[in-house]
N, C-alpha and C. Protein backbone atom coordinates (compact mmCIF):
# COMPACT_ATOMS: atom_id res chain seq x y z
N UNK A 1 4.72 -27.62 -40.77
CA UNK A 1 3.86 -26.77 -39.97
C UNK A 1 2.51 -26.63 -40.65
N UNK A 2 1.34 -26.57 -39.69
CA UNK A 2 0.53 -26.57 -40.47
C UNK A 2 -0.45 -25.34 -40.04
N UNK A 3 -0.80 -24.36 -40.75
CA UNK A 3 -1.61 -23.24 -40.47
C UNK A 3 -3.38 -23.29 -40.45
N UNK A 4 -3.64 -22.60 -38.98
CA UNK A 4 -5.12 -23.09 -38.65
C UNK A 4 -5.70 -22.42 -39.34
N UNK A 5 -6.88 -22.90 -40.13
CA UNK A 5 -7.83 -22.12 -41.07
C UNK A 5 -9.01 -22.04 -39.93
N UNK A 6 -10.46 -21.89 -40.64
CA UNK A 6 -11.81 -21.96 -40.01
C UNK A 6 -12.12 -23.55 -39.59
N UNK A 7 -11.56 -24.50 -39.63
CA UNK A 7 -11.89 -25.32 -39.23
C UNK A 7 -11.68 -25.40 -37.73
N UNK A 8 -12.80 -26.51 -37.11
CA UNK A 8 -12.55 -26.35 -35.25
C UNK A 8 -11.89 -28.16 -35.58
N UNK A 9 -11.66 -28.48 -35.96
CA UNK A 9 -11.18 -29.86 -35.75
C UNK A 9 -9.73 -30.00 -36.51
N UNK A 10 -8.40 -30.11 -36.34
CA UNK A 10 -7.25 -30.19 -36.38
C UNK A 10 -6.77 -31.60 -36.35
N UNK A 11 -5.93 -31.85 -37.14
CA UNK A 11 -4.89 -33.11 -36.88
C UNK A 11 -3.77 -32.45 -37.34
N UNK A 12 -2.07 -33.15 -36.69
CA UNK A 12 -1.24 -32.60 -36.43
C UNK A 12 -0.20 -34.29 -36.70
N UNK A 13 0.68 -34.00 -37.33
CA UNK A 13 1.34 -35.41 -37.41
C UNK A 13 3.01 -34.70 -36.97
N UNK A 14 3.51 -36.15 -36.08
CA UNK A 14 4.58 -35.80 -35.21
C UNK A 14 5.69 -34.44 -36.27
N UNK A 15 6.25 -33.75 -35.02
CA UNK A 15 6.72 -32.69 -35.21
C UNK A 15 5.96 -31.40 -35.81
N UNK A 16 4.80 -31.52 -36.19
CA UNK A 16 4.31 -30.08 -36.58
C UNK A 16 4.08 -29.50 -35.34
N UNK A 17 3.67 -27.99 -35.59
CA UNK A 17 3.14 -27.45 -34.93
C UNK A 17 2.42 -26.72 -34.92
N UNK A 18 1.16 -26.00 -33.70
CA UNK A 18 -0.21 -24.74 -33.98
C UNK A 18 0.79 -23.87 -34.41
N UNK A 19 -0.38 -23.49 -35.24
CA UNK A 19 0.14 -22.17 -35.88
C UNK A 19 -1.05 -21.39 -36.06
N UNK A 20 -1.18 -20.67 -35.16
CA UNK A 20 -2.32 -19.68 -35.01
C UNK A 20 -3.06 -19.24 -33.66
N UNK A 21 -3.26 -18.22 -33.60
CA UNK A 21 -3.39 -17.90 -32.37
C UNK A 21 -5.28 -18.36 -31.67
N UNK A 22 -5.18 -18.55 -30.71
CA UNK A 22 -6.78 -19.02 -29.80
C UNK A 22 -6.32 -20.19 -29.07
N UNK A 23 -7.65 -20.96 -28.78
CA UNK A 23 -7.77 -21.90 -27.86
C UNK A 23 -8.02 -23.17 -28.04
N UNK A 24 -7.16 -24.28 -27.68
CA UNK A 24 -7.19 -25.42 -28.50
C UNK A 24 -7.95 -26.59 -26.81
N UNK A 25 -8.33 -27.31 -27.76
CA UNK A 25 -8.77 -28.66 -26.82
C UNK A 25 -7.35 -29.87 -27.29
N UNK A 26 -6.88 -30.76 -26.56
CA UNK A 26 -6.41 -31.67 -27.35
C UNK A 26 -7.46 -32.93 -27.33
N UNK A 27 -8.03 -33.57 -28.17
CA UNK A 27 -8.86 -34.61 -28.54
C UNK A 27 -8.13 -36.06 -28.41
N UNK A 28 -6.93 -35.73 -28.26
CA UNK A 28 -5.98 -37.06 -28.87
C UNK A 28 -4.88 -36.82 -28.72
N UNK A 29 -3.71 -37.50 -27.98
CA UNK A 29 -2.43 -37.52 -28.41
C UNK A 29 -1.81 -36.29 -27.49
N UNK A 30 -0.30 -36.22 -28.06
CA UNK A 30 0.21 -34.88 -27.00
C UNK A 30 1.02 -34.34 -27.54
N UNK A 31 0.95 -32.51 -26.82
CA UNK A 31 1.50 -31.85 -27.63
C UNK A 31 2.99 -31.38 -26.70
N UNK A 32 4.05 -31.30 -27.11
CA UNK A 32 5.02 -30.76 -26.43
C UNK A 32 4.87 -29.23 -26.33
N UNK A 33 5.13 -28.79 -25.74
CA UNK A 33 5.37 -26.88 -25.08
C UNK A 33 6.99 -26.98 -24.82
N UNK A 34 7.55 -26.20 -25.99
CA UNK A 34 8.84 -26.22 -25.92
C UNK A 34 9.26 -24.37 -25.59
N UNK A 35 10.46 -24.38 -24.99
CA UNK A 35 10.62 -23.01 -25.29
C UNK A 35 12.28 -23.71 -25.98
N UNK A 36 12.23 -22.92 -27.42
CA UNK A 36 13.76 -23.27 -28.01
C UNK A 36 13.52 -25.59 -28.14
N UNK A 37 14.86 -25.73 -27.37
CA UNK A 37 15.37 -26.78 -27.08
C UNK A 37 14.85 -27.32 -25.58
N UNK A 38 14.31 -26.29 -25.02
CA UNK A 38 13.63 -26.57 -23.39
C UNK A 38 12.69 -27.14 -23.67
N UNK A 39 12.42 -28.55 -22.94
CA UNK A 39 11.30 -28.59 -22.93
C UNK A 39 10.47 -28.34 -21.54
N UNK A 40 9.04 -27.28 -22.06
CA UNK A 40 8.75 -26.85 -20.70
C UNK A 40 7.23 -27.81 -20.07
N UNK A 41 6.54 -28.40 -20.72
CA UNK A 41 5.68 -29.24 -19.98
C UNK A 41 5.21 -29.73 -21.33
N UNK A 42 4.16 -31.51 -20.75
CA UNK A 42 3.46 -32.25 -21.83
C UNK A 42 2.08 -32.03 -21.51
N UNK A 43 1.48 -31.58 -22.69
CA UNK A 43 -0.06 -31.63 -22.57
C UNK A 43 -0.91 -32.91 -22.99
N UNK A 44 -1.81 -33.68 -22.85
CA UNK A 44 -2.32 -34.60 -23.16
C UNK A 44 -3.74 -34.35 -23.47
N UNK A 45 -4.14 -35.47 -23.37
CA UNK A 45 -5.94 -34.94 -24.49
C UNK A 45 -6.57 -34.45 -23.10
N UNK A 46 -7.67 -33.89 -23.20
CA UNK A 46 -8.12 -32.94 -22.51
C UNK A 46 -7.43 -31.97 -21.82
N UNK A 47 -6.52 -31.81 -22.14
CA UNK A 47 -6.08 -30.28 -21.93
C UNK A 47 -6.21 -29.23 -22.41
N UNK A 48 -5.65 -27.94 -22.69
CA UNK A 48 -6.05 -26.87 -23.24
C UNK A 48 -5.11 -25.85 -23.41
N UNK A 49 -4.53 -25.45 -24.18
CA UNK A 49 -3.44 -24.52 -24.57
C UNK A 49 -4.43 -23.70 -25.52
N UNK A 50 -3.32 -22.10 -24.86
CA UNK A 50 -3.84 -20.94 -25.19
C UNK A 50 -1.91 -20.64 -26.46
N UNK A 51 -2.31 -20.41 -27.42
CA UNK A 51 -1.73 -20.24 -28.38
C UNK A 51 -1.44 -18.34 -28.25
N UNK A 52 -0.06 -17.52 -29.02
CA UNK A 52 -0.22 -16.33 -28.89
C UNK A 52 0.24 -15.74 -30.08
N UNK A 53 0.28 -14.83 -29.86
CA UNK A 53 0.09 -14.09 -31.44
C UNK A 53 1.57 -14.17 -31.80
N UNK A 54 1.80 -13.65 -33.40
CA UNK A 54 3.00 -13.97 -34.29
C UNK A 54 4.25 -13.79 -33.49
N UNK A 55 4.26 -12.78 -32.26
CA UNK A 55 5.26 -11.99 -31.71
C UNK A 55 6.01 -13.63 -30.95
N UNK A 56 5.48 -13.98 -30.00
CA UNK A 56 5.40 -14.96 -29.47
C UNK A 56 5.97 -16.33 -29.57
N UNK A 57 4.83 -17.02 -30.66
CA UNK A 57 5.08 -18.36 -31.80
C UNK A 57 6.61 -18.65 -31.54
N UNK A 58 7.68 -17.77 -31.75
CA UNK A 58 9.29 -18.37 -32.06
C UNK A 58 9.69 -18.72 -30.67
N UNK A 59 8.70 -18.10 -29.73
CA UNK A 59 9.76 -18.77 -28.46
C UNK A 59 8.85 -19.32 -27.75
N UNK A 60 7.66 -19.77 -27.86
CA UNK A 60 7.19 -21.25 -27.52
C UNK A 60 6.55 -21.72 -28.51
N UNK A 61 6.83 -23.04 -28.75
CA UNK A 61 6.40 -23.88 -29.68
C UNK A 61 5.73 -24.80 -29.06
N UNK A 62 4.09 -25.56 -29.61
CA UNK A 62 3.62 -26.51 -29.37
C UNK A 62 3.55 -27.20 -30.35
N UNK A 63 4.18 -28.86 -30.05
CA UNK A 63 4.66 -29.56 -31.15
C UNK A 63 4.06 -30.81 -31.23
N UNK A 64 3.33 -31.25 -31.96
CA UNK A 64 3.01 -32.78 -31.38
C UNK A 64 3.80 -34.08 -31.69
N UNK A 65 3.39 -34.72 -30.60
CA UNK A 65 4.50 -35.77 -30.31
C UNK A 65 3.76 -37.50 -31.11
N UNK A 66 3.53 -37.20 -32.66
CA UNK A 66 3.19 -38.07 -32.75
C UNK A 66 1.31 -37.93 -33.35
N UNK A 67 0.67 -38.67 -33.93
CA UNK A 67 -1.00 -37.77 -34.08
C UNK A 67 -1.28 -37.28 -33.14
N UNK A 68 -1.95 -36.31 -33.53
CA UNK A 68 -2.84 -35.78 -32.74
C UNK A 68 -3.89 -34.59 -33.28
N UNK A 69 -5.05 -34.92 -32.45
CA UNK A 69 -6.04 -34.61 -32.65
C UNK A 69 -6.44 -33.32 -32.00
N UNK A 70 -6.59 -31.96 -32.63
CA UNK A 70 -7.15 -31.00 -31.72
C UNK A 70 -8.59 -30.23 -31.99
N UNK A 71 -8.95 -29.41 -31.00
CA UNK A 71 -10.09 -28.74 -31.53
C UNK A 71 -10.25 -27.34 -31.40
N UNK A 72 -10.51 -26.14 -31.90
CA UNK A 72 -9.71 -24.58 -31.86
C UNK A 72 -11.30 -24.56 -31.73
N UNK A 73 -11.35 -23.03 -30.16
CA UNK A 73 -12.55 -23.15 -29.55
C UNK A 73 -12.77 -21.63 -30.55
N UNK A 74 -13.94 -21.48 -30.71
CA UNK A 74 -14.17 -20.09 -31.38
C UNK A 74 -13.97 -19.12 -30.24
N UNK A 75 -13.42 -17.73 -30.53
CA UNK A 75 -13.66 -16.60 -29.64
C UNK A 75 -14.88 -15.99 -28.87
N UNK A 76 -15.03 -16.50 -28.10
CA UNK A 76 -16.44 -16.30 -27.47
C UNK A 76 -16.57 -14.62 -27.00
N UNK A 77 -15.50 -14.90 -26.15
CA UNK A 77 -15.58 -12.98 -25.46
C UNK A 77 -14.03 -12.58 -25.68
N UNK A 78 -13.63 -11.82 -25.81
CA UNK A 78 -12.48 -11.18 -25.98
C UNK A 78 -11.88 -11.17 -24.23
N UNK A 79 -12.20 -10.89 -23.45
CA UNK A 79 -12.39 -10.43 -22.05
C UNK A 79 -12.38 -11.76 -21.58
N UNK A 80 -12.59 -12.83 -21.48
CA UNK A 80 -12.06 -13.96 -21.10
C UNK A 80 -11.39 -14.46 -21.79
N UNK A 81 -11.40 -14.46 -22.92
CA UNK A 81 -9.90 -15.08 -23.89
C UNK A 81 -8.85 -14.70 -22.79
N UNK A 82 -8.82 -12.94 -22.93
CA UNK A 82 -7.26 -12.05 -22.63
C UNK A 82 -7.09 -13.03 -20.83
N UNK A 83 -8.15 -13.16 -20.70
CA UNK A 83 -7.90 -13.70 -19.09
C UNK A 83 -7.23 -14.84 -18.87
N UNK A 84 -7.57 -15.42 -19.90
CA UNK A 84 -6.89 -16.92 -19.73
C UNK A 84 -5.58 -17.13 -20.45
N UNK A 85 -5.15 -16.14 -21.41
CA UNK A 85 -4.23 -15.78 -21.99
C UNK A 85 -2.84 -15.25 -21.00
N UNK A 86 -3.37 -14.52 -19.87
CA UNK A 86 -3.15 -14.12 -18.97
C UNK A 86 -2.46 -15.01 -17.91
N UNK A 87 -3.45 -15.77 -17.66
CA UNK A 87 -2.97 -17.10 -16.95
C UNK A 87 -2.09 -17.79 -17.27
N UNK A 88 -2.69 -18.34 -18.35
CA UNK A 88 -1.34 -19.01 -19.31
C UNK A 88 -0.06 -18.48 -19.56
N UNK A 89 -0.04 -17.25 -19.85
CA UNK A 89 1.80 -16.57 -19.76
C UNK A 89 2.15 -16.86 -18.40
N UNK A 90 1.48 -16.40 -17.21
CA UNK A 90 1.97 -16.74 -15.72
C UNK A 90 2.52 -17.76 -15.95
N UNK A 91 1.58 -19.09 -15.92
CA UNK A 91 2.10 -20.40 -16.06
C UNK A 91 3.59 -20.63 -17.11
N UNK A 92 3.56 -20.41 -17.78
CA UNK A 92 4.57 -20.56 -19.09
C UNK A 92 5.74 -19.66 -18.38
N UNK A 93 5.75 -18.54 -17.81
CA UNK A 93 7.03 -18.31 -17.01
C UNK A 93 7.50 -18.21 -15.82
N UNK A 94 6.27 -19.14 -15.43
CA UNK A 94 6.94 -20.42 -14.03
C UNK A 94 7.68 -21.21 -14.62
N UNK A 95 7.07 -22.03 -15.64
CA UNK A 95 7.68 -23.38 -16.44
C UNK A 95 8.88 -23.04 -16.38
N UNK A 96 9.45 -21.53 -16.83
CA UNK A 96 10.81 -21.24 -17.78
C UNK A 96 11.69 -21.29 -16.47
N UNK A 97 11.09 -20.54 -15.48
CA UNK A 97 12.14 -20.40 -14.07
C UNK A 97 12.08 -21.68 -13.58
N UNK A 98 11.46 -22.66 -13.37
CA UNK A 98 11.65 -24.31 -13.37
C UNK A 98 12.76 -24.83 -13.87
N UNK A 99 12.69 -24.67 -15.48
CA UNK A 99 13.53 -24.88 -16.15
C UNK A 99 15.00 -24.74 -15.83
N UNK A 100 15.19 -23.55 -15.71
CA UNK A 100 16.51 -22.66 -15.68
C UNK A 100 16.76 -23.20 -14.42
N UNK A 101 16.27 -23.24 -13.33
CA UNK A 101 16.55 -23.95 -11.71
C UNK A 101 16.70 -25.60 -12.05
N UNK A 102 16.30 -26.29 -13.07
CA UNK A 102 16.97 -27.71 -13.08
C UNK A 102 18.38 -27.39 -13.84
N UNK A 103 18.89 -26.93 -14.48
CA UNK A 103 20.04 -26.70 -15.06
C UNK A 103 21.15 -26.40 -14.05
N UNK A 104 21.27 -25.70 -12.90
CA UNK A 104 22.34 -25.56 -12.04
C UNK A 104 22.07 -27.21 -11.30
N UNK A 105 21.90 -28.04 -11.24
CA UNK A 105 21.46 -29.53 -11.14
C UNK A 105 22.29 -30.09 -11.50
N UNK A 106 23.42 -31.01 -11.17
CA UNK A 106 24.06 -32.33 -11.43
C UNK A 106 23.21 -32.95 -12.47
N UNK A 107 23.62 -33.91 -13.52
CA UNK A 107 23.10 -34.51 -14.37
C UNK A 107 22.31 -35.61 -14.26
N UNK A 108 22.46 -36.47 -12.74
CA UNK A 108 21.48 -37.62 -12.56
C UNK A 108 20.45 -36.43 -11.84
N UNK A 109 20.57 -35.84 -10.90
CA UNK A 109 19.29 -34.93 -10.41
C UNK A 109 18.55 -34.77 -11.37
N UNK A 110 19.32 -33.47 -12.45
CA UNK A 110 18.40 -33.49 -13.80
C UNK A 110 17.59 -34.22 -14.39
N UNK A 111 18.48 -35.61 -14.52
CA UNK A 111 17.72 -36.32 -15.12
C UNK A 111 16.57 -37.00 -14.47
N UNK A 112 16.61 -36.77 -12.98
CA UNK A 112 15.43 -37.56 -12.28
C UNK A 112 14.27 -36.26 -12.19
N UNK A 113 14.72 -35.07 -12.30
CA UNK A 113 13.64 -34.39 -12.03
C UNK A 113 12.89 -33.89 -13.53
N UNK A 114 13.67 -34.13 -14.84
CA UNK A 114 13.35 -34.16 -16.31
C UNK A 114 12.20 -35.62 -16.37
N UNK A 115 12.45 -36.24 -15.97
CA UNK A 115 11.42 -37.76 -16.07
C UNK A 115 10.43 -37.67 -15.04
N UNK A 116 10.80 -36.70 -13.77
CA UNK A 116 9.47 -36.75 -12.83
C UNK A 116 8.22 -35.42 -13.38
N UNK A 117 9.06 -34.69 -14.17
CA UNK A 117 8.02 -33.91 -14.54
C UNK A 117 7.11 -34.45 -15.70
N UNK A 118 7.78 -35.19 -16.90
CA UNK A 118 7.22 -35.69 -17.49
C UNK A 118 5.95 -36.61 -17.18
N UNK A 119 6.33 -37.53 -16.05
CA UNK A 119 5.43 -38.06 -15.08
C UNK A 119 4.48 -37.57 -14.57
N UNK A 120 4.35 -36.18 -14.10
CA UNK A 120 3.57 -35.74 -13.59
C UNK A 120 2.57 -34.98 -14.72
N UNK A 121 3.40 -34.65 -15.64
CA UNK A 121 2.11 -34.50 -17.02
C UNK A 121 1.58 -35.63 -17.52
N UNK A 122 2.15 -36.71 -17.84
CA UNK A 122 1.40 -37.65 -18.94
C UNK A 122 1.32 -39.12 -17.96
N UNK A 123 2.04 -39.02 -16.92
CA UNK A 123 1.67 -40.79 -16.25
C UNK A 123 0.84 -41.30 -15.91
N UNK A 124 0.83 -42.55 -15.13
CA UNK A 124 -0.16 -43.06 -15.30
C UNK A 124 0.52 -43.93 -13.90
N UNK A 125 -0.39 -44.13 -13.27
CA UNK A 125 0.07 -44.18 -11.58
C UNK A 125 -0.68 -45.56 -11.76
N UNK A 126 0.04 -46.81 -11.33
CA UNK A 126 0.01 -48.52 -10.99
C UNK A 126 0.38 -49.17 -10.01
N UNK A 127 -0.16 -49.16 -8.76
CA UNK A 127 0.22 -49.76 -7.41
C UNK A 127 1.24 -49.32 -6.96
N UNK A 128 0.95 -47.80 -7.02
CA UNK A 128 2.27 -46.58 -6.25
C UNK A 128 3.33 -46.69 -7.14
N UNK A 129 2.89 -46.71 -8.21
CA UNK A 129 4.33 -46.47 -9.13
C UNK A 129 3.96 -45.90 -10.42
N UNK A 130 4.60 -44.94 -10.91
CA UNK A 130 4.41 -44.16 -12.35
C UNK A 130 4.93 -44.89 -13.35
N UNK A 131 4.44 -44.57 -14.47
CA UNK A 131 4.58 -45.59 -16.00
C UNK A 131 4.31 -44.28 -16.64
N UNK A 132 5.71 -43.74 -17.37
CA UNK A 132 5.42 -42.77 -18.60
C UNK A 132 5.03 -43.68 -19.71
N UNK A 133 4.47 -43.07 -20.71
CA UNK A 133 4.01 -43.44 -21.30
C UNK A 133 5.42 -43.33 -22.86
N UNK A 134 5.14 -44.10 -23.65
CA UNK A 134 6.47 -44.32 -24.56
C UNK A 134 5.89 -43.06 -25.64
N UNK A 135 6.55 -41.87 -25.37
CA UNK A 135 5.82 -40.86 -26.58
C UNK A 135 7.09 -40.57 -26.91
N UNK A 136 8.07 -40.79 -26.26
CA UNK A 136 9.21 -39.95 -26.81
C UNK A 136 10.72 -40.56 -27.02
N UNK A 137 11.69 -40.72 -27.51
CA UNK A 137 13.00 -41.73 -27.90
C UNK A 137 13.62 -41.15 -26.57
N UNK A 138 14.82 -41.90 -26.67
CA UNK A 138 15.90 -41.26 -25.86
C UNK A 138 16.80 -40.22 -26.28
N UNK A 139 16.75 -39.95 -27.44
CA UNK A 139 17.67 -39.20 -27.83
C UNK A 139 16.64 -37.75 -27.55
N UNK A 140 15.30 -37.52 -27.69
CA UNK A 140 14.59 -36.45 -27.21
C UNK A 140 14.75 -36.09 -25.77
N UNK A 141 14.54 -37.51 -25.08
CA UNK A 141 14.69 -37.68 -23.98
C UNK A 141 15.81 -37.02 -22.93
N UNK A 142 16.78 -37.76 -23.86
CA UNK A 142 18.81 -36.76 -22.88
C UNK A 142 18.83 -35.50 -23.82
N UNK A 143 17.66 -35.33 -24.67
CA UNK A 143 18.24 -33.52 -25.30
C UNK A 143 17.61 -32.59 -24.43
N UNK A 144 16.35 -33.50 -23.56
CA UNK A 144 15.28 -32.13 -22.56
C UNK A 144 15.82 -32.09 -21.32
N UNK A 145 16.88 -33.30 -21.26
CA UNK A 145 18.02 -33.57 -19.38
C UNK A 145 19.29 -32.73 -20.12
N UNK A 146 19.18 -32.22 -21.29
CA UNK A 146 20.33 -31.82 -21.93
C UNK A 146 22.12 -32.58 -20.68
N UNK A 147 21.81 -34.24 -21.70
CA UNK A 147 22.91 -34.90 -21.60
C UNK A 147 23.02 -35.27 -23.01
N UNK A 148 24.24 -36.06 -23.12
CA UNK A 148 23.65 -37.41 -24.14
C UNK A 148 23.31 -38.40 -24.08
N UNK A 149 22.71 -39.58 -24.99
CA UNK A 149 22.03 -40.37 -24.70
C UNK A 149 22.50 -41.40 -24.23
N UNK A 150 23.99 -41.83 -24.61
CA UNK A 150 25.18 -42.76 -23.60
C UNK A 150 24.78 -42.08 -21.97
N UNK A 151 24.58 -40.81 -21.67
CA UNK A 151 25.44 -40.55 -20.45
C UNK A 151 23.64 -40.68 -19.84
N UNK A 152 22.50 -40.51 -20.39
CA UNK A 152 21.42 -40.97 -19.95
C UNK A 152 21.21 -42.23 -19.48
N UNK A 153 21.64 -43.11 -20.28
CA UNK A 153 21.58 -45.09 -20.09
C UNK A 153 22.43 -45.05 -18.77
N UNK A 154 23.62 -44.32 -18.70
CA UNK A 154 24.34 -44.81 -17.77
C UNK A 154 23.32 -44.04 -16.42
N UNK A 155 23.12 -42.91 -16.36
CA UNK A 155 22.17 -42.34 -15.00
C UNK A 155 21.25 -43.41 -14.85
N UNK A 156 20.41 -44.25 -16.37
CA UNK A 156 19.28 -44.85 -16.02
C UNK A 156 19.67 -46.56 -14.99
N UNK A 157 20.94 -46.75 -15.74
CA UNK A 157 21.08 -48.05 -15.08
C UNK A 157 21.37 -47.31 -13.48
N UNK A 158 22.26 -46.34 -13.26
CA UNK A 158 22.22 -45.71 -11.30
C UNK A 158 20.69 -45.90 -11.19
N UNK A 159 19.80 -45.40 -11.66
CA UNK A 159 18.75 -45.48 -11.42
C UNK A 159 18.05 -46.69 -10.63
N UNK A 160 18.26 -47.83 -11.53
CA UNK A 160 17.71 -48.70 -11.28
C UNK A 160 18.54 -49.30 -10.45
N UNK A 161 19.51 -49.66 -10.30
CA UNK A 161 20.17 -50.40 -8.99
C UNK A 161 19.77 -49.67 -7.63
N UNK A 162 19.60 -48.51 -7.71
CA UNK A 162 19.53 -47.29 -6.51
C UNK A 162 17.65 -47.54 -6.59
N UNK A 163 17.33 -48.54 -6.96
CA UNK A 163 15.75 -48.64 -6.48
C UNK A 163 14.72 -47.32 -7.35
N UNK A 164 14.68 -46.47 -8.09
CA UNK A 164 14.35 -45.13 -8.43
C UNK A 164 13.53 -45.80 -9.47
N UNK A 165 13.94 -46.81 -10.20
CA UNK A 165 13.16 -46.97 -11.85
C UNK A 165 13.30 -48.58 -11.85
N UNK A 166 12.71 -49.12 -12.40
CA UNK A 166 12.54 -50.70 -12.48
C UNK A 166 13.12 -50.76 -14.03
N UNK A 167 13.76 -52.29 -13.99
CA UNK A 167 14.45 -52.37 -15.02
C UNK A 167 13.49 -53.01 -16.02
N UNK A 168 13.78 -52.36 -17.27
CA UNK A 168 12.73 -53.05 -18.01
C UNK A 168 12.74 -52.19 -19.51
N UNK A 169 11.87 -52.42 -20.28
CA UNK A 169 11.75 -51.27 -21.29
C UNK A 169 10.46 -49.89 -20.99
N UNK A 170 11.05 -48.92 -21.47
CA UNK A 170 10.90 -47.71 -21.11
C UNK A 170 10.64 -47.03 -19.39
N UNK A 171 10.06 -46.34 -19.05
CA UNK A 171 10.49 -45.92 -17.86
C UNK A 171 9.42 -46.05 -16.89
N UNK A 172 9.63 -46.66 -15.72
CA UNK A 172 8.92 -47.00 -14.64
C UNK A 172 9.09 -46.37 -13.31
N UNK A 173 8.38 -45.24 -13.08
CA UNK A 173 9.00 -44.71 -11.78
C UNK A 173 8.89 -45.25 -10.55
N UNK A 174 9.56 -46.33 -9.47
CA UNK A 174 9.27 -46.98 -8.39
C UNK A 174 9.03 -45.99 -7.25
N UNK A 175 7.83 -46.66 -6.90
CA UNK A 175 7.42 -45.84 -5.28
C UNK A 175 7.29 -44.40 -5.57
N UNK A 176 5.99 -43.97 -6.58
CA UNK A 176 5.80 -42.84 -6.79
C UNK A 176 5.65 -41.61 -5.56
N UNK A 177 5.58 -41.97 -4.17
CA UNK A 177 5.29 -41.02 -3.10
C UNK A 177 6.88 -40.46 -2.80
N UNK A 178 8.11 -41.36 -3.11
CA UNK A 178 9.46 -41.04 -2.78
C UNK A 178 9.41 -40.16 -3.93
N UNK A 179 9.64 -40.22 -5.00
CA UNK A 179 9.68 -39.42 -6.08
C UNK A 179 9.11 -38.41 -5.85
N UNK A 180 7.87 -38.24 -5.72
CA UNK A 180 7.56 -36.76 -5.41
C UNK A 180 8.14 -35.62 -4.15
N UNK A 181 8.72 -36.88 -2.97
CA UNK A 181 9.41 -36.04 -1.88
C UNK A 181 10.62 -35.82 -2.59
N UNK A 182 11.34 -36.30 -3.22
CA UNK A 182 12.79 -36.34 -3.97
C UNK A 182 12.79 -35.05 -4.60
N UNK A 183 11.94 -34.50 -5.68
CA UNK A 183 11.66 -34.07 -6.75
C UNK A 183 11.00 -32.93 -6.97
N UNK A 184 9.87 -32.96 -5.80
CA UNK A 184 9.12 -31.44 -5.94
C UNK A 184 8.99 -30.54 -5.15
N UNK A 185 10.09 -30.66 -4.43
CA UNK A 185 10.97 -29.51 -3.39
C UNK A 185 11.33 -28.68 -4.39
């Protein structure tokens, strides 16, 4: 873990995490937003996470997945900090009720709607089809579908015969417009 001093420019090597409260840019790379073992969304560079005070820190963690580069904005107004601080908890316990609503989910559902969210944070859209990007193993992977990673391969090969993912190395979402009708009901 690494603790933010006065510096506005940050690097973060896989698995650490902010430690300190304000407003970060990401410059580079991505940070996971975990609550516990949940994982609740991926941030990528130009995004912006609002960090919270000590109380907080143990039950969301932002972790990076690998370098990364950030930048901690100075406190400009107190009164828009709290505002966006504000926002950001909203958001963060939508994420959690998301969360908790994929868990009453069958395990291939899970797992298709654990990879479509990922998708929808970090992909990268190629002639109607999503391409996550390789930030994370499989074994991270069936711990955020909370399966294991045997019982993941086996959903992934349903996957791919059932048209959903192209066979190949790492994950290809086919016909990104079905996926989103599938998925974000």
């Amino acid at each position: 873990m690494i603790s933010i001093n006065n510096s506005s420019l940050i690097e973060l090597t896989k698995k650490e995490q902010i430690q300190g409260y304000g407003e970060y840019m990401i410059l580079q790379g991505y940070i996971i937003c975990r609550a516990g073992k949940h994982l609740l969304k991926i941030f990528k560079a130009e995004n912006f996470i609002i960090s919270e005070e000590s109380e907080h820190q143990n039950l969301i963690q932002y972790e990076a997945q690998g370098n990364v580069k950030l930048a901690k904005y100075p406190l400009a107004s107190a009164t828009d900090f709290l505002q966006k601080q504000r926002e950001s908890q909203c958001e963060l316990m939508q994420l959690i009720i998301n969360r908790l609503n994929i868990y009453t989910l069958p395990v291939k559902e899970r797992v298709m709607v654990t990879l479509y969210n990922i998708a929808c944070d970090t992909g990268v859209l190629k002639n109607g089809d999503c391409h996550i990007p390789a930030i994370m193993t499989q074994v991270e992977l069936s711990s955020y579908a909370h399966c294991t990673r045997e019982y993941l391969n086996i959903v992934r090969q349903t996957l791919i015969r059932e048209g959903w993912l192209f066979n190949g190395k790492g994950f290809v979402l086919q016909d990104w417009q079905k996926w989103q009708m599938q998925c974000s009901s």
